[in-house]
Protein backbone atom coordinates (compact mmCIF):
# COMPACT_ATOMS: atom_id res chain seq x y z
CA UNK A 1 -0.49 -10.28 21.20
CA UNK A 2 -2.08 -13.77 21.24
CA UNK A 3 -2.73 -13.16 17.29
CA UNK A 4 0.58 -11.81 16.38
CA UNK A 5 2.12 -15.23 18.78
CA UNK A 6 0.23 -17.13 16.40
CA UNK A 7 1.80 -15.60 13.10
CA UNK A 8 5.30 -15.89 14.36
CA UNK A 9 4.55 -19.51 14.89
CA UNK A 10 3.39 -19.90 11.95
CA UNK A 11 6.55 -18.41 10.40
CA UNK A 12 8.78 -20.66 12.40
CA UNK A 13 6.59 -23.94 11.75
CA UNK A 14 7.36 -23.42 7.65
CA UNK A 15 10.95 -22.15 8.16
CA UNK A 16 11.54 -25.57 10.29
CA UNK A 17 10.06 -27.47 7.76
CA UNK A 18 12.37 -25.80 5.27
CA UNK A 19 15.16 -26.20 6.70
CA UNK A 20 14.18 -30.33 7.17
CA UNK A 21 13.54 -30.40 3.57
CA UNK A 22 16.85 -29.31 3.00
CA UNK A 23 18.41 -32.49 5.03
CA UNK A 24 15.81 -34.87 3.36
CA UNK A 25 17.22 -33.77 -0.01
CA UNK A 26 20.71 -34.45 0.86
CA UNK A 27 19.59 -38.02 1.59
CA UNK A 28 17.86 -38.41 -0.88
CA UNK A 29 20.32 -36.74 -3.76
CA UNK A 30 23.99 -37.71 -2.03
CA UNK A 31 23.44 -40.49 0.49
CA UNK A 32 23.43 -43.04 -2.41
CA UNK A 33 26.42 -45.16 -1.29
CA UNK A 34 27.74 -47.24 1.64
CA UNK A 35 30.87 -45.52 2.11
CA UNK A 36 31.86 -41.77 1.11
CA UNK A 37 35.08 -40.16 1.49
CA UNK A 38 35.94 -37.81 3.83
CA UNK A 39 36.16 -34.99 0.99
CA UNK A 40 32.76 -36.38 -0.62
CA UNK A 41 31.49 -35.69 3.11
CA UNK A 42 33.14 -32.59 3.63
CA UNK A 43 31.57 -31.11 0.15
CA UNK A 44 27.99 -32.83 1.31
CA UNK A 45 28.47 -30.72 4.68
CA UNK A 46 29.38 -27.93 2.92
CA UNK A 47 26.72 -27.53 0.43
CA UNK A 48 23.79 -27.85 3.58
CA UNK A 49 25.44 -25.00 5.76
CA UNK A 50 25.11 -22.88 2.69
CA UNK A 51 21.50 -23.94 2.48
CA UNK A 52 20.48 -23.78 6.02
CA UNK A 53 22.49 -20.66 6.48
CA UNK A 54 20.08 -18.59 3.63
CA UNK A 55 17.43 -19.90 5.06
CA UNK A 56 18.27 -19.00 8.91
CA UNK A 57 18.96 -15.84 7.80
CA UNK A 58 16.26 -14.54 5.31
CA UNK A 59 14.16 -15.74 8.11
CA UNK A 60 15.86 -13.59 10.97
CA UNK A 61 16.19 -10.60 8.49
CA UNK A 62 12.36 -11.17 7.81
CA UNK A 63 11.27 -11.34 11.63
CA UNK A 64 12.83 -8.21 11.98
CA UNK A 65 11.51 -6.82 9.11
CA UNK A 66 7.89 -7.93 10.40
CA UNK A 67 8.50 -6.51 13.78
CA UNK A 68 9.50 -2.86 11.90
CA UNK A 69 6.18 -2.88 10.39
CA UNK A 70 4.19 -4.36 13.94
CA UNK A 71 5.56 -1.05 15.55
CA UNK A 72 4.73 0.95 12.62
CA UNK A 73 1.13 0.57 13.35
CA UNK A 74 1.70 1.24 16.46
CA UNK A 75 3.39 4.40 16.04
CA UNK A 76 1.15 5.54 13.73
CA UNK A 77 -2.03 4.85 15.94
CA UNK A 78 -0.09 6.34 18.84
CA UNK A 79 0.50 9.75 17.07
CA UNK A 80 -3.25 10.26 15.86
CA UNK A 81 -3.89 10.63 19.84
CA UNK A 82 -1.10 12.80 20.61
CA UNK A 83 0.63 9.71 22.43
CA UNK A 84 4.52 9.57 22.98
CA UNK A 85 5.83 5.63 23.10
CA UNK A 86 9.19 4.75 24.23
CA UNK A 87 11.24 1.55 24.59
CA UNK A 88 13.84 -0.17 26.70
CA UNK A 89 15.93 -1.94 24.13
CA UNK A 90 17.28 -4.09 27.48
CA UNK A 91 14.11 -5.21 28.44
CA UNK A 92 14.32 -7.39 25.37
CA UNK A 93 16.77 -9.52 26.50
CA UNK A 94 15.10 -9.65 29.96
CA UNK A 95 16.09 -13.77 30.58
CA UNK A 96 12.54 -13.71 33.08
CA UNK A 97 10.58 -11.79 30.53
CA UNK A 98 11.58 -14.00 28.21
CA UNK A 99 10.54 -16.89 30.00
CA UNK A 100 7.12 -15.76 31.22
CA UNK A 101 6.63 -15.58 27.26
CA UNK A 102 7.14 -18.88 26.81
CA UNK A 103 5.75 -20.22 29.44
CA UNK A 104 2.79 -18.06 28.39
CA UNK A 105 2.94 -19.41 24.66
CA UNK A 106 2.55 -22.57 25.96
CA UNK A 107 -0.10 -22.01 27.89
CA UNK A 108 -2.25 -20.94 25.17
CA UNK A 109 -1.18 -23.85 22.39
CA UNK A 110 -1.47 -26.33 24.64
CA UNK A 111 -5.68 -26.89 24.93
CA UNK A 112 -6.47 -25.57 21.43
CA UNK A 113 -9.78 -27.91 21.99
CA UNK A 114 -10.81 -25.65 24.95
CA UNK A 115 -14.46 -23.82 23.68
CA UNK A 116 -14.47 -20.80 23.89
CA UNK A 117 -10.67 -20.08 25.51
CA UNK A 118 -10.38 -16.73 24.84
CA UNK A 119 -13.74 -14.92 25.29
CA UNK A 120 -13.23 -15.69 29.17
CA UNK A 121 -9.67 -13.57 29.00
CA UNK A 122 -10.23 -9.67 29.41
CA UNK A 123 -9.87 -7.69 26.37
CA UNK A 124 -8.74 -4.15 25.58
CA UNK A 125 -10.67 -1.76 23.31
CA UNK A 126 -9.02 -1.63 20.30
CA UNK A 127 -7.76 1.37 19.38
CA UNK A 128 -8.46 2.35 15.86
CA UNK A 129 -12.62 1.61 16.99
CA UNK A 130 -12.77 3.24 20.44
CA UNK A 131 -10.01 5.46 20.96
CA UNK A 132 -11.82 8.50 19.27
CA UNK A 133 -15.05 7.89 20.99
CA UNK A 134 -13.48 7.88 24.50
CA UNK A 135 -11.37 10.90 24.27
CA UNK A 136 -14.85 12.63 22.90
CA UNK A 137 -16.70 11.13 25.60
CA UNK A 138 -14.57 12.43 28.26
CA UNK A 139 -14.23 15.63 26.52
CA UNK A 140 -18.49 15.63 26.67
CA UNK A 141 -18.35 14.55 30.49
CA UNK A 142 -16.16 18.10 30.84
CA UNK A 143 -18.39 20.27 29.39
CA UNK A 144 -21.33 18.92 30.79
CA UNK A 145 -19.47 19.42 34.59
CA UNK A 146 -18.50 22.79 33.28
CA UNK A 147 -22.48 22.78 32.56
CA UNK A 148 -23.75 22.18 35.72
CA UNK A 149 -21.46 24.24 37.38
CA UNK A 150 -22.75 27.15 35.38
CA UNK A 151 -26.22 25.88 36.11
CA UNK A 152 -25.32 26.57 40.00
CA UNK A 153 -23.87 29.80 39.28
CA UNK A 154 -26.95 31.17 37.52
CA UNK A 155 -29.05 29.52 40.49
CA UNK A 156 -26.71 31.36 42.47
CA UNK A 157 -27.07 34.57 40.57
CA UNK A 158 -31.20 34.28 40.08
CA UNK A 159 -31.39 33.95 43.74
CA UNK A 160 -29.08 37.89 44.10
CA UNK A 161 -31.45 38.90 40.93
CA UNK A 162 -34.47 37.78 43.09
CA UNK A 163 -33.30 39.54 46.71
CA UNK A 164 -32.24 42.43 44.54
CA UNK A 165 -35.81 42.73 43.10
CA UNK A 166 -37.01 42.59 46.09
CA UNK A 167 -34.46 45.09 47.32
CA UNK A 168 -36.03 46.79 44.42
CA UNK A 169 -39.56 46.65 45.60
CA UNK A 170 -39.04 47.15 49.29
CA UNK A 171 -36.86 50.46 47.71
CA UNK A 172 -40.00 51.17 45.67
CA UNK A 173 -42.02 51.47 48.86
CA UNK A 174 -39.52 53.31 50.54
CA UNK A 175 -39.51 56.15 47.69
CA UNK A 176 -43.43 56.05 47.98
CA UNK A 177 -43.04 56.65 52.00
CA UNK A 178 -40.40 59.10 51.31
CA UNK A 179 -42.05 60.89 48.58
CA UNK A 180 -44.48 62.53 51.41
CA UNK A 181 -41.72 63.61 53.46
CA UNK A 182 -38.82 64.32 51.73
CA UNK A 183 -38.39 66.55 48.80
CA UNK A 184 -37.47 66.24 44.67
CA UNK A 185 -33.59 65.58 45.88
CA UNK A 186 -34.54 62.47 47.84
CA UNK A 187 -36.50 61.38 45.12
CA UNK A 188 -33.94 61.79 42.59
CA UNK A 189 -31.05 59.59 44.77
CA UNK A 190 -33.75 56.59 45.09
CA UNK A 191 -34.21 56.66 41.17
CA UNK A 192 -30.71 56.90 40.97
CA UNK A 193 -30.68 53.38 42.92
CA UNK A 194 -33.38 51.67 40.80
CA UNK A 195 -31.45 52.65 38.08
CA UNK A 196 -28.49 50.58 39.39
CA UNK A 197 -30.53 48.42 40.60
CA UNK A 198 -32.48 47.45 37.25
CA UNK A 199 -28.71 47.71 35.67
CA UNK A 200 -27.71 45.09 37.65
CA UNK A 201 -30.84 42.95 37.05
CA UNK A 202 -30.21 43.28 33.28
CA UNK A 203 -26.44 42.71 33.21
CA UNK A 204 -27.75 39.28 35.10
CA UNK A 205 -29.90 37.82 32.39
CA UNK A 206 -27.17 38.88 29.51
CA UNK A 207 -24.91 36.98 31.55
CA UNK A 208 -27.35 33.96 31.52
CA UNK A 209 -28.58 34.10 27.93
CA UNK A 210 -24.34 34.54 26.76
CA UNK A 211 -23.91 31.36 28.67
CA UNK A 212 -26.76 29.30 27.44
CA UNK A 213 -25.23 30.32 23.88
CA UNK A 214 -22.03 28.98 24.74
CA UNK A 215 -23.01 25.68 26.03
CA UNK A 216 -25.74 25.06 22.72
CA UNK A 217 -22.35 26.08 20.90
CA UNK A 218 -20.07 23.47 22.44
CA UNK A 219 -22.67 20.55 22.09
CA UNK A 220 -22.65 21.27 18.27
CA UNK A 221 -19.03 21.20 17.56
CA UNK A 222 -19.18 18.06 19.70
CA UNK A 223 -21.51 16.33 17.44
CA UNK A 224 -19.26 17.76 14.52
CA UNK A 225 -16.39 16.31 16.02
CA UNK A 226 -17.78 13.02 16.39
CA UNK A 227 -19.21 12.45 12.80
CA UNK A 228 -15.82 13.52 11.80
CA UNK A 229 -13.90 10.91 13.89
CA UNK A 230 -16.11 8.19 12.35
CA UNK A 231 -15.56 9.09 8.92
CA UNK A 232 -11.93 8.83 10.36
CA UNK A 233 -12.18 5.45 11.49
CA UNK A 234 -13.79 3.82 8.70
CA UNK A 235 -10.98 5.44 6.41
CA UNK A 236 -8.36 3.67 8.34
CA UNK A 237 -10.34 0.57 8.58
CA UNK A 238 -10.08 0.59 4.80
CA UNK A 239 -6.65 1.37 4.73
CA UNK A 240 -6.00 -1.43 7.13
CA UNK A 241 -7.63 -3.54 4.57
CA UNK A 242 -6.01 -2.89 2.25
CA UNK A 243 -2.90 -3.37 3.95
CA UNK A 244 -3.21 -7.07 5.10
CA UNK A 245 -4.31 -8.06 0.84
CA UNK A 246 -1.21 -6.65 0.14
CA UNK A 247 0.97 -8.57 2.66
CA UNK A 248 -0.46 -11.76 1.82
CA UNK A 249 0.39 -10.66 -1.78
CA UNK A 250 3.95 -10.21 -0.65
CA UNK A 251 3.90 -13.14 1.11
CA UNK A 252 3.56 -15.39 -1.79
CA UNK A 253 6.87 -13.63 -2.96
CA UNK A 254 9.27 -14.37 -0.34
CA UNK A 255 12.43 -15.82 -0.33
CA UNK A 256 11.48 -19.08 1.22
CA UNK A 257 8.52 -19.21 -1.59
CA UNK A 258 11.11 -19.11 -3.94
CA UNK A 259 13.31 -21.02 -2.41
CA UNK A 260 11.29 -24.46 -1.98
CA UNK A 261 10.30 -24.07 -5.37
CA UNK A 262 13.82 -24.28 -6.49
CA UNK A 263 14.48 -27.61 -4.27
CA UNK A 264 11.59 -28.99 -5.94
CA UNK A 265 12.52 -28.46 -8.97
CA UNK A 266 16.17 -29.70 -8.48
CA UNK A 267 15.11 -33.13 -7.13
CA UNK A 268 12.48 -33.55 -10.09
CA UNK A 269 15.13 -33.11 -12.17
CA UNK A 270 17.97 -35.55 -10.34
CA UNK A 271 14.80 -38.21 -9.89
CA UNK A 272 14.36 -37.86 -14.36
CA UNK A 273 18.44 -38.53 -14.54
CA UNK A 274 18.20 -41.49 -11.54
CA UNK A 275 15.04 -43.18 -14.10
CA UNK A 276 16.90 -42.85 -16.83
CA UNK A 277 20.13 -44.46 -15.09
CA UNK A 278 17.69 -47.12 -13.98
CA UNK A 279 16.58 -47.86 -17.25
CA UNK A 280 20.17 -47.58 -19.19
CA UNK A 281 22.25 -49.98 -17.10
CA UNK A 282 18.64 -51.92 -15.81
CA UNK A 283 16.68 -52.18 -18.81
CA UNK A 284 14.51 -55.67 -17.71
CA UNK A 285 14.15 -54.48 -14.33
């Protein structure tokens, strides 16, 4: 904000002094005489409103121009994340806002000698550099709770796998006591058990080896996704790049360029007819 405050001052500082360059060269061109007429005055008057008028508005047409292409990059970051923006068109005419801006503006142009003003305000991240990194961060932080809430569960289930083997071995004794007194029928329903039993116990560690596999398997399309975010970032970084060159190419094309080259031009050329006035009717001066 402070940044783009400082551009639109900018702006306004060499549209102001455009628009006084336009008064100094109708004193310096017209106001040659004591006394004018009042059509002489009226044309004078004329000819600046049509001056300062082009310049008032390519300037408002190229503020809002500038402001198009401020939200643009906005947008655009905003829609790499998914993000929906909106606007209150009325909020820009808020008279308080307004005047908290100001008041704000001043604040900050008013000690420019102050070292080291604005490392003591509190920044945001910016975007483009750690928006990418945070999502997958947070995205990391899930998994790893999801992780350790597996971890209990398989704590939970070693501890039934352990009770069950030892469900297994007190059944194991059992069958061994039983063998002596009961027949082949008794012995065949206690196998029957172990069977579940060592069922169970194997159904257990699939369980736990399947979920191991899935958590090495979401830590490497993490890494994956964050090597490809990077490449991301420095791509746009480029692009941004390449972006500002080409508005300060621009820049040296605008209408108020062009414009203040023209004035110059027009009062070198009405100083070369005043010199050779001078020296046609003033020759020994």
């Amino acid at each position: 904000m402070i940044n783009y405050m400082r551009f639109a001052r900018s702006k306004t500082v060499l549209r102001l002094k455009t628009i006084d360059s336009c008064f100094e060269e109708l004193k310096d061109s017209r106001l040659v005489e004591e006394t004018f007429t009042v059509d002489e005055v009226r044309d004078m008057l004329d000819g600046l409103q049509v001056v300062v008028r082009g310049e008032v508005e390519t300037e408002l047409i190229n503020t809002a121009h500038t402001n198009v292409l401020l939200l643009r990059q906005l947008f655009t970051q905003a829609e790499k994340f998914y993000l929906r923006l909106t606007s209150d068109i009325s909020e820009l005419e808020n008279r308080e806002l307004l005047e908290q801006v100001a008041e704000f503006e001043k604040t900050d142009f008013k000690t420019p000698d102050k070292p080291n003003q604005e490392s003591s305000k509190p920044k945001l991240a910016p975007l483009n550099e750690g928006g990418v990194s945070e999502l997958l961060n947070k995205e990391i932080a899930r998994l790893q709770e999801e992780n350790d809430k597996m971890k209990a569960k398989l704590r939970t289930l070693e501890t039934q796998a352990l009770s069950a083997l030892d469900e297994k071995t007190k059944a194991e004794r059992a069958l061994k006591d039983l063998q002596k007194v009961q027949g082949e029928q008794k012995l065949l329903a206690h196998s029957q058990e172990i069977s579940c039993l060592e069922d169970t116990v194997a159904a257990l560690k699939e369980d736990y080896e399947k979920s191991l596999s899935a958590n090495a398997a979401s830590q490497k399309d993490l890494q994956e996704n964050l090597i490809s975010a990077k490449h991301e970032l420095l791509r746009v970084q480029e692009q941004l790049s390449l972006a500002e060159k080409e508005l300060d190419r621009k820049f040296q094309q605008t209408a108020a360029f062009r414009n203040m080259k023209e004035i110059l031009t027009k009062k070198n050329e009405q100083i070369k007819e005043l010199r050779k006035s001078l020296q046609r009717y003033e020759p020994d001066e």
